[in-house]
C-alpha atoms as a PDB file:
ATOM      1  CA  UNK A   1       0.000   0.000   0.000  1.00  0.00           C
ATOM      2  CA  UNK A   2       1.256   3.085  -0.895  1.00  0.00           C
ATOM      3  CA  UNK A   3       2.030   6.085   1.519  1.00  0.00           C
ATOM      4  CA  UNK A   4      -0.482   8.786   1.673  1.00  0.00           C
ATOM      5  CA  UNK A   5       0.766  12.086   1.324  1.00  0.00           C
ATOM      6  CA  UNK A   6       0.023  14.771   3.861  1.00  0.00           C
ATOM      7  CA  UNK A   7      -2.313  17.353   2.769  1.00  0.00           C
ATOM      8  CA  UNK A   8      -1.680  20.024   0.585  1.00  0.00           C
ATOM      9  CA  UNK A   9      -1.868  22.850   3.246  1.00  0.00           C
ATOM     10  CA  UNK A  10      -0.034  20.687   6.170  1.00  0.00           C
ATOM     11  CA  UNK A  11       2.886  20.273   3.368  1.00  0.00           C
ATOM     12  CA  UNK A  12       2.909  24.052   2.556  1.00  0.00           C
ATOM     13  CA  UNK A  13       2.767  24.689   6.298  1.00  0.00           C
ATOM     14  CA  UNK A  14       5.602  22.284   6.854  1.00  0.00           C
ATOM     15  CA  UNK A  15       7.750  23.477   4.102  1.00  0.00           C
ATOM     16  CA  UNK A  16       7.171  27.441   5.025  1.00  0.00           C
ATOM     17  CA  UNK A  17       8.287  26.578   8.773  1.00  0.00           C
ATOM     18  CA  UNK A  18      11.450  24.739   7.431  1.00  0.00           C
ATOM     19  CA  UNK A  19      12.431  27.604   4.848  1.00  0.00           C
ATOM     20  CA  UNK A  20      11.256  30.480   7.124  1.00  0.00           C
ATOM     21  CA  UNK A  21      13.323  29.005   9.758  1.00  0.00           C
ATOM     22  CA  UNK A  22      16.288  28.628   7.955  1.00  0.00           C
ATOM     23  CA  UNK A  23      15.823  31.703   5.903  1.00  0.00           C
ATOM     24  CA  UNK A  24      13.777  33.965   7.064  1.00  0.00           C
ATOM     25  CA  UNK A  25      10.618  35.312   6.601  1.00  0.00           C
ATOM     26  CA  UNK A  26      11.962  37.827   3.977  1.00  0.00           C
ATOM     27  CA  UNK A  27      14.700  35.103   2.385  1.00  0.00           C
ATOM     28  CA  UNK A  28      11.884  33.199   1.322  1.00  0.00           C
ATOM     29  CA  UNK A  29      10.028  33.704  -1.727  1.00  0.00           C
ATOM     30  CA  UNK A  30       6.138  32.111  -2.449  1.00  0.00           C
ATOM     31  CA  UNK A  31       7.965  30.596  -6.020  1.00  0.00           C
ATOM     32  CA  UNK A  32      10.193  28.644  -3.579  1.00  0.00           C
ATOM     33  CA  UNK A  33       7.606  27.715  -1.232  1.00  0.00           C
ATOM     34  CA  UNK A  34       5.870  26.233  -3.901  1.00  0.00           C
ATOM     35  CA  UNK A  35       8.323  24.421  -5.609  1.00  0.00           C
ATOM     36  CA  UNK A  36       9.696  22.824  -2.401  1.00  0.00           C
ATOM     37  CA  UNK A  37       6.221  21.721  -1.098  1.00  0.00           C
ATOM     38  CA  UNK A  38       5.345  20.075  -4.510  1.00  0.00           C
ATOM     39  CA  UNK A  39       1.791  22.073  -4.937  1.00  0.00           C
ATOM     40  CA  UNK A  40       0.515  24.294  -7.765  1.00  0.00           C
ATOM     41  CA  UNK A  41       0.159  27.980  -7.244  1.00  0.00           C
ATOM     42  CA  UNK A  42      -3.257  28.332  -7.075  1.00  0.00           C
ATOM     43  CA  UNK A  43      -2.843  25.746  -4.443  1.00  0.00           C
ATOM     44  CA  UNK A  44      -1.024  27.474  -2.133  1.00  0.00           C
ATOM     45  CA  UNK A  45      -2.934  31.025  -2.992  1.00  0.00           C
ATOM     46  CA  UNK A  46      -6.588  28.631  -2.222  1.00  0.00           C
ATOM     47  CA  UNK A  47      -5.181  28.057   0.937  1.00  0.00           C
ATOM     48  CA  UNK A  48      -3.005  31.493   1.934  1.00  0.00           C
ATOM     49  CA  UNK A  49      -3.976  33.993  -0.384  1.00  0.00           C
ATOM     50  CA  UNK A  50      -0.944  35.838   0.397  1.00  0.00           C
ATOM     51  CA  UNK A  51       2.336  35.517   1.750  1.00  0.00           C
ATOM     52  CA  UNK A  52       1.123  37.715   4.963  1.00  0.00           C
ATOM     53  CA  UNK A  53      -1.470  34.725   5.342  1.00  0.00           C
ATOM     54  CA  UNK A  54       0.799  32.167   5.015  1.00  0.00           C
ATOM     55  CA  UNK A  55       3.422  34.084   7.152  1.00  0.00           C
ATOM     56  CA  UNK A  56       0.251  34.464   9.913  1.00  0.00           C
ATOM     57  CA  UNK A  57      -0.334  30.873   9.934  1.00  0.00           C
ATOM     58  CA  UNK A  58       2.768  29.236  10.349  1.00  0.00           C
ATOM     59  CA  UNK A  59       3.359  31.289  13.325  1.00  0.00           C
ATOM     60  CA  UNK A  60       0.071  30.534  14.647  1.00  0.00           C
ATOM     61  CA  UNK A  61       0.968  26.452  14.378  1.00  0.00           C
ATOM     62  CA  UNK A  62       4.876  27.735  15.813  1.00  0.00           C
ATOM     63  CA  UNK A  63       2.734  29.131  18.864  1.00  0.00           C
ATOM     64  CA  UNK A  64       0.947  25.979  19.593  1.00  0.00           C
ATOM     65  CA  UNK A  65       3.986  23.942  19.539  1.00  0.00           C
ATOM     66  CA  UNK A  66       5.890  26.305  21.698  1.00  0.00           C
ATOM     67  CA  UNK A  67       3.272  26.601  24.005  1.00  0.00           C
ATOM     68  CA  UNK A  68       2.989  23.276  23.917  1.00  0.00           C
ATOM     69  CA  UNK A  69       6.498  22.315  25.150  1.00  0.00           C
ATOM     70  CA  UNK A  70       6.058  24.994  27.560  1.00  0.00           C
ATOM     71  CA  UNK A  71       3.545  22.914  29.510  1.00  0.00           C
ATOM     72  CA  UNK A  72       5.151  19.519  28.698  1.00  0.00           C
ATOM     73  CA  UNK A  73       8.532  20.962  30.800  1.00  0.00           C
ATOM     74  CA  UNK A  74       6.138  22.693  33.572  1.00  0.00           C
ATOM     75  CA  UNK A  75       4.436  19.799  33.906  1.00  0.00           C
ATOM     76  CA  UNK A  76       8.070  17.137  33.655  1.00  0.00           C
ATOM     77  CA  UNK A  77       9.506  19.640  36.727  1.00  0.00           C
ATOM     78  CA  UNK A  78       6.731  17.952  38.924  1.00  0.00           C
ATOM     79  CA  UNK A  79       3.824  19.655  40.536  1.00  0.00           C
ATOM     80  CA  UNK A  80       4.995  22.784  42.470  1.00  0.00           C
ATOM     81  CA  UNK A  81       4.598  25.800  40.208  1.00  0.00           C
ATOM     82  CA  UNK A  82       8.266  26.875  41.634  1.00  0.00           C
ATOM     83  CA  UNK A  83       9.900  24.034  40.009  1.00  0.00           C
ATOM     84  CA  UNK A  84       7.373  24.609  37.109  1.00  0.00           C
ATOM     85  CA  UNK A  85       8.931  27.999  36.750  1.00  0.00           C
ATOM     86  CA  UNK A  86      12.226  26.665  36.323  1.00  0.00           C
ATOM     87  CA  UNK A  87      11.298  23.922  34.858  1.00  0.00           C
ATOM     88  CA  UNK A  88      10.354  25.839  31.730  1.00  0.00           C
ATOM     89  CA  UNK A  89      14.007  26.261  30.915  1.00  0.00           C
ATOM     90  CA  UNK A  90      14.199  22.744  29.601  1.00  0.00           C
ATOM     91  CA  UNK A  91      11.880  23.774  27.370  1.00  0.00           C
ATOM     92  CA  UNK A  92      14.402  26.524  26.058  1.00  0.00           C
ATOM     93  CA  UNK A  93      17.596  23.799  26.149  1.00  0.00           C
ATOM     94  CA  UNK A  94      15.144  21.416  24.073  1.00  0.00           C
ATOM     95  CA  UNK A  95      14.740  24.437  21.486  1.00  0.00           C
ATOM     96  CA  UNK A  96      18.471  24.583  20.846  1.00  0.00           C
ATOM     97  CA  UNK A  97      18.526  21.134  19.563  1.00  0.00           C
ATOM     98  CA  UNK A  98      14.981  21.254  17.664  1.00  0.00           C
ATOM     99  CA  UNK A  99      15.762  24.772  16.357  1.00  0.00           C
ATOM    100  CA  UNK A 100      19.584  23.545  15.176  1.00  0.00           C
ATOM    101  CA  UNK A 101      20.459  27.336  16.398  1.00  0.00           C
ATOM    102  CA  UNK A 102      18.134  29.226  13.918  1.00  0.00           C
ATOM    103  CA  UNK A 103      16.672  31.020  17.226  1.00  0.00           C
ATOM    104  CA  UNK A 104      12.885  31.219  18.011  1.00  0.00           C
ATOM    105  CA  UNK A 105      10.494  32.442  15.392  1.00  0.00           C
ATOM    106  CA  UNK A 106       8.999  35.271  17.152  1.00  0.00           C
ATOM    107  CA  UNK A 107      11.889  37.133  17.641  1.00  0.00           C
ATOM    108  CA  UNK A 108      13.110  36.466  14.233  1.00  0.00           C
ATOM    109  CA  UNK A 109       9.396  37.107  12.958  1.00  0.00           C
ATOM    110  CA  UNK A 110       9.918  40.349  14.713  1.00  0.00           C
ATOM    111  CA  UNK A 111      13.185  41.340  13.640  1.00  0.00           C
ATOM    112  CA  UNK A 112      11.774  41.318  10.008  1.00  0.00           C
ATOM    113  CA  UNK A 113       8.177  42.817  10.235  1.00  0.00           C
ATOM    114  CA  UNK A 114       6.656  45.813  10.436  1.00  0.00           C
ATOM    115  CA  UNK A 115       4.732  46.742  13.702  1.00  0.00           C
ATOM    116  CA  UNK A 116       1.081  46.617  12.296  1.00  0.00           C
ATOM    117  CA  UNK A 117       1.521  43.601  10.129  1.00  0.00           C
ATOM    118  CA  UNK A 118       0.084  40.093  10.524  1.00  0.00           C
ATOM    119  CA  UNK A 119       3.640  38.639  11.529  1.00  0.00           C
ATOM    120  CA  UNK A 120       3.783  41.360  14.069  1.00  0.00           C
ATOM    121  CA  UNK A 121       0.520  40.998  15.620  1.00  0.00           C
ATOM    122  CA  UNK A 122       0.766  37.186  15.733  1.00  0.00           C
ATOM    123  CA  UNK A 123       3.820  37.603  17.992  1.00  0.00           C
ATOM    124  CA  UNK A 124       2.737  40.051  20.262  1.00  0.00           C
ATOM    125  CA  UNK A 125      -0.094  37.706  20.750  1.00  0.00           C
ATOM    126  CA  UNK A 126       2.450  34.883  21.618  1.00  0.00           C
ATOM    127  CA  UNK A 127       4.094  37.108  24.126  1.00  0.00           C
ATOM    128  CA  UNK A 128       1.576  37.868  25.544  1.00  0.00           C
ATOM    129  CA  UNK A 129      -0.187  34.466  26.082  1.00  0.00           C
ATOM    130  CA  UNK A 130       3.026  32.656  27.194  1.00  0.00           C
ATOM    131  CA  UNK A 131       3.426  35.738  29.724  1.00  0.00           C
ATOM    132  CA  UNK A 132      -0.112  35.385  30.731  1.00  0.00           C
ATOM    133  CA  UNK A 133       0.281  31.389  31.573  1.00  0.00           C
ATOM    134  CA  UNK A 134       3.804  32.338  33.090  1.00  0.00           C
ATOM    135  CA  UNK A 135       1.879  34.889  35.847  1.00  0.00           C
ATOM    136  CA  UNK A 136      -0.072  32.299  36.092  1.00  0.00           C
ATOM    137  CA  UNK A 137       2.391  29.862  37.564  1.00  0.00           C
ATOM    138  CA  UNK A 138       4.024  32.710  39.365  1.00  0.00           C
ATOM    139  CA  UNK A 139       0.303  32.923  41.311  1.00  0.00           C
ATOM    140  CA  UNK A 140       0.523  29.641  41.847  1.00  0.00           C
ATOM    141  CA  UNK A 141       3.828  29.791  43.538  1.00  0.00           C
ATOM    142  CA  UNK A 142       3.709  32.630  46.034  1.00  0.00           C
ATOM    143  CA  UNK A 143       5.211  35.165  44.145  1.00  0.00           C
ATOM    144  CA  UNK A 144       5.356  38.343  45.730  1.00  0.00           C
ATOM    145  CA  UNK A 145       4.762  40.505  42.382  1.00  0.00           C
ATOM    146  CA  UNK A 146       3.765  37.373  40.247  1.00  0.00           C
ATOM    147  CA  UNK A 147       3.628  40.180  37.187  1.00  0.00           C
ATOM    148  CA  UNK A 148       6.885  41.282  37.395  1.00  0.00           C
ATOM    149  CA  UNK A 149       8.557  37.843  38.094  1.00  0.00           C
ATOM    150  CA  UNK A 150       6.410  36.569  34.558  1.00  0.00           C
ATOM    151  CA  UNK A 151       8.143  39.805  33.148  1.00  0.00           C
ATOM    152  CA  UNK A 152      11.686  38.594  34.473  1.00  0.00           C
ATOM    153  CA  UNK A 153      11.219  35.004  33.753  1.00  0.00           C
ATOM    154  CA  UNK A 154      10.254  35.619  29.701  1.00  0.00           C
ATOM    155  CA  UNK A 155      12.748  38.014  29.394  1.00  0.00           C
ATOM    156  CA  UNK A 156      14.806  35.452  30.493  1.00  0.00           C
ATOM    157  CA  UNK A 157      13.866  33.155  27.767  1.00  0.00           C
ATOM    158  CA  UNK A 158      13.555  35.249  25.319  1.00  0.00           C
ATOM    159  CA  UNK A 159      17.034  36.120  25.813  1.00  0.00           C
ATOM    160  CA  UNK A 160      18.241  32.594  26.069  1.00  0.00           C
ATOM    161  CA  UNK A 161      16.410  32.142  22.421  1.00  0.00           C
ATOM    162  CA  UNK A 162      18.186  34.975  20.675  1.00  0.00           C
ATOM    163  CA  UNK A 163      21.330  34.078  21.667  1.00  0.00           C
ATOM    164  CA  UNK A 164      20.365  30.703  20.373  1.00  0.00           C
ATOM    165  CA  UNK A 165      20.730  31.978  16.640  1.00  0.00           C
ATOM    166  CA  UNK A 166      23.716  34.513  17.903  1.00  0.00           C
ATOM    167  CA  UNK A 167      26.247  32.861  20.065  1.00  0.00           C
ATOM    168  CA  UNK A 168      25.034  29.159  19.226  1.00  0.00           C
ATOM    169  CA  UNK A 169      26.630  28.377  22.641  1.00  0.00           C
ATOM    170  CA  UNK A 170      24.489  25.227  23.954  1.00  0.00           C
ATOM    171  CA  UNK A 171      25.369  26.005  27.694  1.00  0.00           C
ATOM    172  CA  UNK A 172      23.346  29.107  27.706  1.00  0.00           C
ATOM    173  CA  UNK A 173      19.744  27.472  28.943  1.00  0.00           C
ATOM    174  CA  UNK A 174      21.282  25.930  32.011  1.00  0.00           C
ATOM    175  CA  UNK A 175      22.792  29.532  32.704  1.00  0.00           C
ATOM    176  CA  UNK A 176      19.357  30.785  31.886  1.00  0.00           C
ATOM    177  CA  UNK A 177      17.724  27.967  33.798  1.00  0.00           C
ATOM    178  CA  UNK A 178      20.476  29.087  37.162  1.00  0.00           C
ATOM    179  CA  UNK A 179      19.076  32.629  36.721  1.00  0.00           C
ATOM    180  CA  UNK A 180      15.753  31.564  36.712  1.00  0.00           C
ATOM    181  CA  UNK A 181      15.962  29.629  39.990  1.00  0.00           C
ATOM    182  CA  UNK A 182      17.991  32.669  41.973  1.00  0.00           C
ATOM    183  CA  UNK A 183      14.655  35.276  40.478  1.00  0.00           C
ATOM    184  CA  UNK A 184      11.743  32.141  41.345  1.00  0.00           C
ATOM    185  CA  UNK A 185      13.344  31.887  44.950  1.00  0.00           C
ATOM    186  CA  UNK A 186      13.951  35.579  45.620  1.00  0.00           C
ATOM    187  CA  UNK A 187      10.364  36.265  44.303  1.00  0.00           C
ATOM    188  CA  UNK A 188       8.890  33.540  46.036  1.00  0.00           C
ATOM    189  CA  UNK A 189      10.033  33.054  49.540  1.00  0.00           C
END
């Protein structure tokens, strides 16, 4: 039996987040996109009717992954939201192998789009989710001022993620991850 191929939109999806990845989100032309995911134009234009679209959604699906390794390392560090808020920095050392050192998509998606734009309002809504659920776990473990610590601790991995694609130095999360514990346990005594 032969092996179905994934839909048309999952392999434009797939093939955008490997280019704009690698690339960019300006390094990467539609022409590319579809020759590399094997559809026809009018394909990819019924599905993403313009490279803003298709820009829109792939960060959409790279914020439901993210997110979603987010929660898988909260939930690994065990059950007290301290250790959750450390814990979350295994989710950043996990992203320097995935991400091969390209750095995290929002703050690349940032660095080349305009505020205003669909790239740009995708990752301000990302930031502001992932800080949302991170003040969340900051209630849940006695922080003093659980919105500043949120503030510290995703500053903290946004940092870690930028140097990702900078320094490519693989011992940066576990300094992030140090720095995160000395902030959790001053904020949270």
């Amino acid at each position: 039996m032969a092996e179905k191929r994934p839909a048309a939109r999952e392999r434009i999806l797939a093939t955008a987040d490997e280019l704009f990845r690698v690339h960019g989100l300006r390094g990467v032309g539609i022409d590319r996109i579809i020759a590399e995911s094997g559809v026809a134009k009018s394909t990819l234009y019924a599905h993403f009717p313009s490279k803003d679209e298709l820009i829109e959604a792939y960060l959409v699906k790279a914020d439901e992954r993210w997110r979603g390794y987010l929660r898988q390392a909260a939930i690994a560090a065990g059950s007290d939201p301290k250790e959750q808020l450390v814990g979350l920095f295994d989710a950043v050392d996990d992203a320097y192998r995935r991400h091969q050192l390209y750095g995290c998509p929002f703050i690349n998606a940032a660095a080349e789009s305009e505020p205003g734009s669909r790239a740009h309002a995708a990752t301000l809504q990302h930031k502001k989710a992932v800080r949302e659920w991170v003040r969340f776990l900051a209630e849940g473990a006695g922080a003093d001022d659980p919105v500043g610590l949120a503030t510290s601790i995703t500053l903290l991995i946004d940092g870690a993620l930028a140097a990702e694609r900078l320094e490519q130095d693989p011992a940066l999360p576990a300094a992030a991850k140090a720095t995160a514990r000395v902030l959790v346990d001053a904020a949270c005594r």
